[in-house]
PDB file of N, CA and C in Angstrom:
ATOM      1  N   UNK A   1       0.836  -1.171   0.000  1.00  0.00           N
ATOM      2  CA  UNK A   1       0.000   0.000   0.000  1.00  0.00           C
ATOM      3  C   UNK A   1       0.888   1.243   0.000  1.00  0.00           C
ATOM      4  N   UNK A   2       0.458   2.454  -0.298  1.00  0.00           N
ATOM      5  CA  UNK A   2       1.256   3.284  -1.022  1.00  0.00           C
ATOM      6  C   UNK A   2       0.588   4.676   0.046  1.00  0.00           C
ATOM      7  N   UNK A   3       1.170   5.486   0.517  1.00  0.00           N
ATOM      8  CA  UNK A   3       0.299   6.705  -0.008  1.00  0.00           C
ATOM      9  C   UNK A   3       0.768   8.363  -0.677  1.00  0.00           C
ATOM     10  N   UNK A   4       0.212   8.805  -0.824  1.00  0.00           N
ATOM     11  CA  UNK A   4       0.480  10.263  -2.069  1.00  0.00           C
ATOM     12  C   UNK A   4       0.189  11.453  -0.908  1.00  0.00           C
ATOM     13  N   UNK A   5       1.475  12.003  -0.874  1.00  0.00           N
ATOM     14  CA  UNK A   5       1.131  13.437  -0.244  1.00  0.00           C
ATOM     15  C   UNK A   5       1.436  14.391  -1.556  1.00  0.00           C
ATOM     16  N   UNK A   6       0.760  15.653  -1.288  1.00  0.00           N
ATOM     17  CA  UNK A   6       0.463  16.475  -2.009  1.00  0.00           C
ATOM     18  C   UNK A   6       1.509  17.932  -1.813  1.00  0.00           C
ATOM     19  N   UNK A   7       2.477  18.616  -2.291  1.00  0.00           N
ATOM     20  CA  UNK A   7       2.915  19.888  -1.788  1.00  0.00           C
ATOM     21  C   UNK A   7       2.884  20.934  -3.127  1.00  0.00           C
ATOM     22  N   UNK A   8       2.161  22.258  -2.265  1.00  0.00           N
ATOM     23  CA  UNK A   8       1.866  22.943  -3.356  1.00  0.00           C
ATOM     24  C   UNK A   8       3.182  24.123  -3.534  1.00  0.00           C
ATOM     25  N   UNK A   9       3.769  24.291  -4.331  1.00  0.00           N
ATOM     26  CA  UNK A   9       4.847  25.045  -4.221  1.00  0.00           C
ATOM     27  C   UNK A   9       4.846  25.975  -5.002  1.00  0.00           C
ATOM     28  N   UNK A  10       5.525  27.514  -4.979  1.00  0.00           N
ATOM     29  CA  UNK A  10       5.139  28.525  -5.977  1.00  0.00           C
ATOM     30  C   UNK A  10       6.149  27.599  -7.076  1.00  0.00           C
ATOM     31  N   UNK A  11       6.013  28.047  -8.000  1.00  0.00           N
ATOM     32  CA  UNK A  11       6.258  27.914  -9.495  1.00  0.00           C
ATOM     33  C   UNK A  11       8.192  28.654  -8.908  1.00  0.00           C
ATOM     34  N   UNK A  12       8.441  29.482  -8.823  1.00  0.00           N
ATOM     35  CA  UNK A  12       9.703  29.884  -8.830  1.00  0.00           C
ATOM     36  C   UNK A  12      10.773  29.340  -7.889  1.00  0.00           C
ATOM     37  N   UNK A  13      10.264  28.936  -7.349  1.00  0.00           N
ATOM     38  CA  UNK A  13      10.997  27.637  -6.248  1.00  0.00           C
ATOM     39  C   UNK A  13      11.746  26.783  -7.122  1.00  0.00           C
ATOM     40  N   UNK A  14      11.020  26.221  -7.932  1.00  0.00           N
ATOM     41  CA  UNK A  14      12.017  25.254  -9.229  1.00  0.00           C
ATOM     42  C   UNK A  14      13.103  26.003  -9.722  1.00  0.00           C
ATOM     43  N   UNK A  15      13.015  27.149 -10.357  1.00  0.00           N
ATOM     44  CA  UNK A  15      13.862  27.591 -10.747  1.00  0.00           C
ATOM     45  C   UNK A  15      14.976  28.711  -9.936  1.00  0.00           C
ATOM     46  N   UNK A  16      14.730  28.796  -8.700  1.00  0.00           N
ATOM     47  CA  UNK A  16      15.743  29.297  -7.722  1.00  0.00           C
ATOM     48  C   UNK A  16      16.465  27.616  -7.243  1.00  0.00           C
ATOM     49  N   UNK A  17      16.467  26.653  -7.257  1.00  0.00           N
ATOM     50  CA  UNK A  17      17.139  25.573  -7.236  1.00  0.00           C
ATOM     51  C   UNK A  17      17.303  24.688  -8.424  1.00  0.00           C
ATOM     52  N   UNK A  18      16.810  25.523  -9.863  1.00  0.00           N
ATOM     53  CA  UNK A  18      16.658  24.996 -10.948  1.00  0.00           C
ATOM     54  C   UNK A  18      17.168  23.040 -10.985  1.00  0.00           C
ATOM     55  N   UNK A  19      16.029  23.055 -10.697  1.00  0.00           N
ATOM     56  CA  UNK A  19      15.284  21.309 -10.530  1.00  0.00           C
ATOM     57  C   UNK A  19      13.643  21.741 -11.127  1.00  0.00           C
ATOM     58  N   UNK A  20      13.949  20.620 -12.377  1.00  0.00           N
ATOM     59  CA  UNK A  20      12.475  20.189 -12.308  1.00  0.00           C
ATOM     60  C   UNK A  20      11.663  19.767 -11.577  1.00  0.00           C
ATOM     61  N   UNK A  21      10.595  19.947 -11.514  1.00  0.00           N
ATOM     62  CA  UNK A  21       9.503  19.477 -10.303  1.00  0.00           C
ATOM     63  C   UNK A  21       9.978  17.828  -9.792  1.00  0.00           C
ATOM     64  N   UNK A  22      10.479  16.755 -11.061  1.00  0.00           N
ATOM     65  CA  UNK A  22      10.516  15.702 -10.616  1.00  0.00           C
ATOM     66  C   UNK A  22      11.698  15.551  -9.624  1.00  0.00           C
ATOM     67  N   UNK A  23      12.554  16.472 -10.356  1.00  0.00           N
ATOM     68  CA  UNK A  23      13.800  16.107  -9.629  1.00  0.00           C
ATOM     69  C   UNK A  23      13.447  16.601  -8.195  1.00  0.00           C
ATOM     70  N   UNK A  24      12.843  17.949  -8.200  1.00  0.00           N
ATOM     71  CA  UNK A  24      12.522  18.506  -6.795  1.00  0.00           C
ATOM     72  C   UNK A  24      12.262  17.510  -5.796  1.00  0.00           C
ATOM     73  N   UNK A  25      10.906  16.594  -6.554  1.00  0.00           N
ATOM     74  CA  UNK A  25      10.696  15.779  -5.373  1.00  0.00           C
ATOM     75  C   UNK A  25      11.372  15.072  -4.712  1.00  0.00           C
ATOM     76  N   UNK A  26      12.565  14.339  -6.153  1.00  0.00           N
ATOM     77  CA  UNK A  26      12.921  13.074  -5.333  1.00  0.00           C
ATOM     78  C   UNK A  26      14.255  13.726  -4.199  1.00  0.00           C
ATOM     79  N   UNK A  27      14.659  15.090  -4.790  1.00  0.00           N
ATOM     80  CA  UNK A  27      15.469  15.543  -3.970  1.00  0.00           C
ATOM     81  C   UNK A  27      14.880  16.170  -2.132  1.00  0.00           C
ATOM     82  N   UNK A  28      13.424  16.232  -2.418  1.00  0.00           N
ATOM     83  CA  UNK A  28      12.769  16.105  -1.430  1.00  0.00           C
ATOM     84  C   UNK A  28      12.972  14.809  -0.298  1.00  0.00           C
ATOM     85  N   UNK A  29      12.756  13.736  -1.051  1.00  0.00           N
ATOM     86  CA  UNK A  29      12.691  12.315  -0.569  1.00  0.00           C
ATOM     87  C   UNK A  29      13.874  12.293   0.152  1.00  0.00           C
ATOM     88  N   UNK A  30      14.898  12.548  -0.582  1.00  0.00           N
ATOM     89  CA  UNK A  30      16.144  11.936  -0.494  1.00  0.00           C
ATOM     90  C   UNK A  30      16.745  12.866   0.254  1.00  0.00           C
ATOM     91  N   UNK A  31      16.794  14.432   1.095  1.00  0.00           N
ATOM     92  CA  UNK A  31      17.177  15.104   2.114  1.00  0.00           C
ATOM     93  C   UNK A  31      15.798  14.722   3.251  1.00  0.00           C
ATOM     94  N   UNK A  32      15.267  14.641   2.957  1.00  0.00           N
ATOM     95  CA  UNK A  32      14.195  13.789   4.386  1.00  0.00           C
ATOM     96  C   UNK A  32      14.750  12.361   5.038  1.00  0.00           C
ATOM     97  N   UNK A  33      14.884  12.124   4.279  1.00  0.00           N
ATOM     98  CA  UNK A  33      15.674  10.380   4.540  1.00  0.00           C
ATOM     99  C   UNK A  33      17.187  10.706   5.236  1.00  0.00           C
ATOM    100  N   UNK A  34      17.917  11.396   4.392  1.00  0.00           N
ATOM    101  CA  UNK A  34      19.115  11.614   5.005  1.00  0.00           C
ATOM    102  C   UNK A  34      18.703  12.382   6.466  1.00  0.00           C
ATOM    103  N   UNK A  35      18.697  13.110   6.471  1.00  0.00           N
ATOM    104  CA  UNK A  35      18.389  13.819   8.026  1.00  0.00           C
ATOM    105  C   UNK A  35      17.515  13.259   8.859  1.00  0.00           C
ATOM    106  N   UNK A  36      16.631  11.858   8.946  1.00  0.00           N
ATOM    107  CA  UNK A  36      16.047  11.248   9.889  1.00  0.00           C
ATOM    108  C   UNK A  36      17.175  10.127  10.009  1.00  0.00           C
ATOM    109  N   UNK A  37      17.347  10.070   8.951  1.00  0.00           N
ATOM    110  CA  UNK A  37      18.933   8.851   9.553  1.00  0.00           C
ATOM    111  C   UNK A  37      19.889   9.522  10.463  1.00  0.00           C
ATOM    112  N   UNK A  38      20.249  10.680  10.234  1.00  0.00           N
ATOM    113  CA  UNK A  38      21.282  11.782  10.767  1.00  0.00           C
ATOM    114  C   UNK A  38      20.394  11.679  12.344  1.00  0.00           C
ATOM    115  N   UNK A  39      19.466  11.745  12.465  1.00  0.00           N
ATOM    116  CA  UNK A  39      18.803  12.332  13.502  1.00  0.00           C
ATOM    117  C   UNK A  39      18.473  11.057  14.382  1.00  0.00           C
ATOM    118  N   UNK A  40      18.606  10.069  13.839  1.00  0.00           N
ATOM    119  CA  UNK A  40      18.789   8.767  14.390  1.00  0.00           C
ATOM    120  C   UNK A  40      16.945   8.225  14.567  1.00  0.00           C
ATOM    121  N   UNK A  41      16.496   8.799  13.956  1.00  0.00           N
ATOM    122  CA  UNK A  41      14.977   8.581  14.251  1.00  0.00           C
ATOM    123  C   UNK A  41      14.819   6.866  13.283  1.00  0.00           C
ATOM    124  N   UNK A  42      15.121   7.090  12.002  1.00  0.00           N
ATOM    125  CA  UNK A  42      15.143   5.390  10.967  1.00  0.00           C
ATOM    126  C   UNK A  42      16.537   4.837  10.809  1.00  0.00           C
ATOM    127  N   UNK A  43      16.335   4.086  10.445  1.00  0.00           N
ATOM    128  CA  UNK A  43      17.174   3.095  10.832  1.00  0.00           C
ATOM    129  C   UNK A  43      17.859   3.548   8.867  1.00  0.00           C
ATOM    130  N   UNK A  44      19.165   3.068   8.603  1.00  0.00           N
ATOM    131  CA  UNK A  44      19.685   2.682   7.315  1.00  0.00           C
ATOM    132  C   UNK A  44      18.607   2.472   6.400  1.00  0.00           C
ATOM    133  N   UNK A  45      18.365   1.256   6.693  1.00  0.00           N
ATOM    134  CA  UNK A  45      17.572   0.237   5.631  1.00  0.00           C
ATOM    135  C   UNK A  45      16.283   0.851   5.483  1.00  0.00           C
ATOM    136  N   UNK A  46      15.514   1.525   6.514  1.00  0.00           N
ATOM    137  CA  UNK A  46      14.174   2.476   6.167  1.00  0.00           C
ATOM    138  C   UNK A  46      14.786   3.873   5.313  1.00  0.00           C
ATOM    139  N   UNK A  47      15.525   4.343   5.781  1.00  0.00           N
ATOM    140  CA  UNK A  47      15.800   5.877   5.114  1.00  0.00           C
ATOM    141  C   UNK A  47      16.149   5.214   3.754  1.00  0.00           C
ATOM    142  N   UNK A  48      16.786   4.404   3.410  1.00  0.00           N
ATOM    143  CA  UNK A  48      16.727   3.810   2.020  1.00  0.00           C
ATOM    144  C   UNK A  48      15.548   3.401   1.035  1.00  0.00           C
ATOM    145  N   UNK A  49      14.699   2.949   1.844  1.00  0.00           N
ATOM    146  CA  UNK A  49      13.390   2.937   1.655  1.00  0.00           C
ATOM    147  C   UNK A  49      12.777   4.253   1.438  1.00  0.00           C
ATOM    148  N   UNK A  50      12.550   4.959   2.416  1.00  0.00           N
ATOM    149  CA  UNK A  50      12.054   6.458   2.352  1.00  0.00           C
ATOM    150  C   UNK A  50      12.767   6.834   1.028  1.00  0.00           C
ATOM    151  N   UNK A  51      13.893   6.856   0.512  1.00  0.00           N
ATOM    152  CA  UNK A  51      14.532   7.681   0.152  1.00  0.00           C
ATOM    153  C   UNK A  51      14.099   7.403  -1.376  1.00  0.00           C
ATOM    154  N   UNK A  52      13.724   5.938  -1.659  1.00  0.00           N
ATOM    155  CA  UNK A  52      13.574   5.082  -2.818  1.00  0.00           C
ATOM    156  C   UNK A  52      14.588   4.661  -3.883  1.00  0.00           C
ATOM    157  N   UNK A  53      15.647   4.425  -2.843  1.00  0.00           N
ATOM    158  CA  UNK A  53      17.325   4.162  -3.276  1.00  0.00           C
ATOM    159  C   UNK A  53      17.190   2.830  -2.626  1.00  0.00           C
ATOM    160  N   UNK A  54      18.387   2.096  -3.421  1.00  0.00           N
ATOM    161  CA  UNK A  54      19.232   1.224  -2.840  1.00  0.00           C
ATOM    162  C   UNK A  54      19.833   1.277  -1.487  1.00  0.00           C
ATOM    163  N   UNK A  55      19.819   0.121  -0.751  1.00  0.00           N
ATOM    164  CA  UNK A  55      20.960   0.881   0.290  1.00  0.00           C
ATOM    165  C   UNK A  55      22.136   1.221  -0.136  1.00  0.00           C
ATOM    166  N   UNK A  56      22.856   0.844  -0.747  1.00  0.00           N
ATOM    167  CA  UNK A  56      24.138   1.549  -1.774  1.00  0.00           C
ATOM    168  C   UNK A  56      24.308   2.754  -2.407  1.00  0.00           C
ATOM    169  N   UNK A  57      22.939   2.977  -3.065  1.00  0.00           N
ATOM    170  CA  UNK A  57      22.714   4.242  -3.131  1.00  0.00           C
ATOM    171  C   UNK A  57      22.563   5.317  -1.991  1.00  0.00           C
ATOM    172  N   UNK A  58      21.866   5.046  -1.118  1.00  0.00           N
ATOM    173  CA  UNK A  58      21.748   5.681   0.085  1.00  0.00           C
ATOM    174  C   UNK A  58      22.996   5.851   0.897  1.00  0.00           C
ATOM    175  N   UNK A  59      23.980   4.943   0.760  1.00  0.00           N
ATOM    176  CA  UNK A  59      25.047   5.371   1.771  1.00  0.00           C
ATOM    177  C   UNK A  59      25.886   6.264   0.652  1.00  0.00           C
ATOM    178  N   UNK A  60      26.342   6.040  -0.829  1.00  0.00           N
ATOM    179  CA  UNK A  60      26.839   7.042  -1.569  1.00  0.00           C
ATOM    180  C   UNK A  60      25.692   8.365  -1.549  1.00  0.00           C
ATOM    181  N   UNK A  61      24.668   8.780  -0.910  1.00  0.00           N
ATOM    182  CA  UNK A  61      24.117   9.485  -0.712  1.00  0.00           C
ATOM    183  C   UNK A  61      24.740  10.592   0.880  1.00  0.00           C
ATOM    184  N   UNK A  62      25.127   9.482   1.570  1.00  0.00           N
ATOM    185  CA  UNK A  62      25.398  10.091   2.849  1.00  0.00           C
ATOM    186  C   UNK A  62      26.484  10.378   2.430  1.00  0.00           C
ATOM    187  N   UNK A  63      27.754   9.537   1.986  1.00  0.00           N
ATOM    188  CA  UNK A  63      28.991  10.355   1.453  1.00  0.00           C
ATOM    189  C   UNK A  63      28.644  11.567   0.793  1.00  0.00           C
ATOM    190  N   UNK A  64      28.033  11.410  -0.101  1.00  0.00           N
ATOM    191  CA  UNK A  64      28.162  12.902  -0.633  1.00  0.00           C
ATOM    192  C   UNK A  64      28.028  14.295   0.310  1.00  0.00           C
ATOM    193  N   UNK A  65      26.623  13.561   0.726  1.00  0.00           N
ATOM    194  CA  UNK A  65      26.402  15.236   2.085  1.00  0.00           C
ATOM    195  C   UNK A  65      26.796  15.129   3.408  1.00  0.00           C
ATOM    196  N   UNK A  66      28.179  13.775   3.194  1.00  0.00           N
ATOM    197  CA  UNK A  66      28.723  14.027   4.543  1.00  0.00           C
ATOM    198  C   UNK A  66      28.147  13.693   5.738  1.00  0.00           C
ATOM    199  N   UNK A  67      27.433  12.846   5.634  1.00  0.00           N
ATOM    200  CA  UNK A  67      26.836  12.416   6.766  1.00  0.00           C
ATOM    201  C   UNK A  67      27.688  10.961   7.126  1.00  0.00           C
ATOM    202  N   UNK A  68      27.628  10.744   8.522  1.00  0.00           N
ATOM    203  CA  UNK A  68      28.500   9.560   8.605  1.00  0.00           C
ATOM    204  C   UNK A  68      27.973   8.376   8.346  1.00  0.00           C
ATOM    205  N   UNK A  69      28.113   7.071   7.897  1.00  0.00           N
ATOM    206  CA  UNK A  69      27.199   6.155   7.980  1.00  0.00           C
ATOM    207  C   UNK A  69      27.023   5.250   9.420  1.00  0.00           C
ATOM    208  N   UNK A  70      27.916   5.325   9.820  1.00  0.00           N
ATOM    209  CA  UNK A  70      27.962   4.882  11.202  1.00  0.00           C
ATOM    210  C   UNK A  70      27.331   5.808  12.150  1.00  0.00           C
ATOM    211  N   UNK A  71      26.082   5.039  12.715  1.00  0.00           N
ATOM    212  CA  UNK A  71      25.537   6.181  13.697  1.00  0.00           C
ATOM    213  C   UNK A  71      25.801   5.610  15.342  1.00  0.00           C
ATOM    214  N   UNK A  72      27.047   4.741  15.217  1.00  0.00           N
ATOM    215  CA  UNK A  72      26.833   4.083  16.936  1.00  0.00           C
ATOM    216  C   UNK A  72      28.329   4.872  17.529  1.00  0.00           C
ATOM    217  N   UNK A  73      28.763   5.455  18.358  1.00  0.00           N
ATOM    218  CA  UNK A  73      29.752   5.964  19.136  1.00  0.00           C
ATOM    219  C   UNK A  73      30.362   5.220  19.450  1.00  0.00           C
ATOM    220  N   UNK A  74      31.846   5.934  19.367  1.00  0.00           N
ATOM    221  CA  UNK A  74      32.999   4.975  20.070  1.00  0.00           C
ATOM    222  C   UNK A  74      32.283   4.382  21.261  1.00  0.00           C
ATOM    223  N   UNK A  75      31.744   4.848  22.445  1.00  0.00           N
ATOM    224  CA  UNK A  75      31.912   4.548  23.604  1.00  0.00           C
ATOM    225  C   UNK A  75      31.153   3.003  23.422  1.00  0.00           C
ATOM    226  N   UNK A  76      29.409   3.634  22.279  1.00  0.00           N
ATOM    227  CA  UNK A  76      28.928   2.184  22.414  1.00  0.00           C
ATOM    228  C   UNK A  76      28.955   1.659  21.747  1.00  0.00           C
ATOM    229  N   UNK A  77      29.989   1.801  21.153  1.00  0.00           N
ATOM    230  CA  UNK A  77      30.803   0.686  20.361  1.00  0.00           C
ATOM    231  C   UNK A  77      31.554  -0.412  21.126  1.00  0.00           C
ATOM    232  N   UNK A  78      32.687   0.350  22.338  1.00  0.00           N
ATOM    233  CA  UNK A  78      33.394  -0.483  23.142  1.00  0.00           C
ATOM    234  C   UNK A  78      32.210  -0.985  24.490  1.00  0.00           C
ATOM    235  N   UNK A  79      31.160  -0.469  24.568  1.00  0.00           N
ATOM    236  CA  UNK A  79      29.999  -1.243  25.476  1.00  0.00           C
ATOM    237  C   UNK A  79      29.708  -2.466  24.938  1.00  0.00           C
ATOM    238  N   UNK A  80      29.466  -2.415  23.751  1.00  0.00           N
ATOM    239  CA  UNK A  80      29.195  -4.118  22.977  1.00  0.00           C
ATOM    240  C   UNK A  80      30.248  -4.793  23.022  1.00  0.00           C
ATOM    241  N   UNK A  81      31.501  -4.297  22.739  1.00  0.00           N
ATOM    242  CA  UNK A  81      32.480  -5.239  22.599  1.00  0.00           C
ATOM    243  C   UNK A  81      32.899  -5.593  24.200  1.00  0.00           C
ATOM    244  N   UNK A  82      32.943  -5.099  25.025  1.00  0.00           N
ATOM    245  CA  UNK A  82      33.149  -5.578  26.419  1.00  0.00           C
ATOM    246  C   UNK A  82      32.248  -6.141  26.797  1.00  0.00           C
ATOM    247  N   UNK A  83      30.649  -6.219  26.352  1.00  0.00           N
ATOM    248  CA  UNK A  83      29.444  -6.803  26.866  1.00  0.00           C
ATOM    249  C   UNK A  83      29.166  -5.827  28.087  1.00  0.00           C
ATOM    250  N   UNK A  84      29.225  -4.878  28.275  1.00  0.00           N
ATOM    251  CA  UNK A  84      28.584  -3.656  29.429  1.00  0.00           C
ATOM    252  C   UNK A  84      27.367  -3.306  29.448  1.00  0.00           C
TER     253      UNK A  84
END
């Protein structure tokens, strides 16, 4: 099941980021996805989903805007590995 949201945008918006409407969107998709991953709210494999990428695509997505792909910290990193 699918669903369709709707955003109404002035007309000059496209062309102050000169993106076609399509591209607009998916560039919509695809900075929503990145920044709930960033924000730790979805997980990888959903923001990939959200994003309507590959996960491959999605992590050459985070390279590009610099986002890290690793969202777990040194510290709890060494909590798992000690079992803490």
């Amino acid at each position: 099941m699918t669903t369709t949201i709707t955003f109404d945008f002035d007309v000059s918006a496209f062309g102050a980021l000169r993106l076609a409407p399509s591209e607009f969107a998916r560039e919509m998709r695809v900075a929503a996805a990145v920044q709930w991953y960033a924000q730790g709210i979805v997980s990888q494999g959903k923001a990939a989903e959200l994003a309507n990428l590959t996960r491959a695509e999605f992590l050459q997505e985070l390279h590009h805007r610099k986002i890290p792909a690793c969202q777990v910290t040194a510290d709890e990193l060494a909590d798992e590995i000690h079992g803490d």
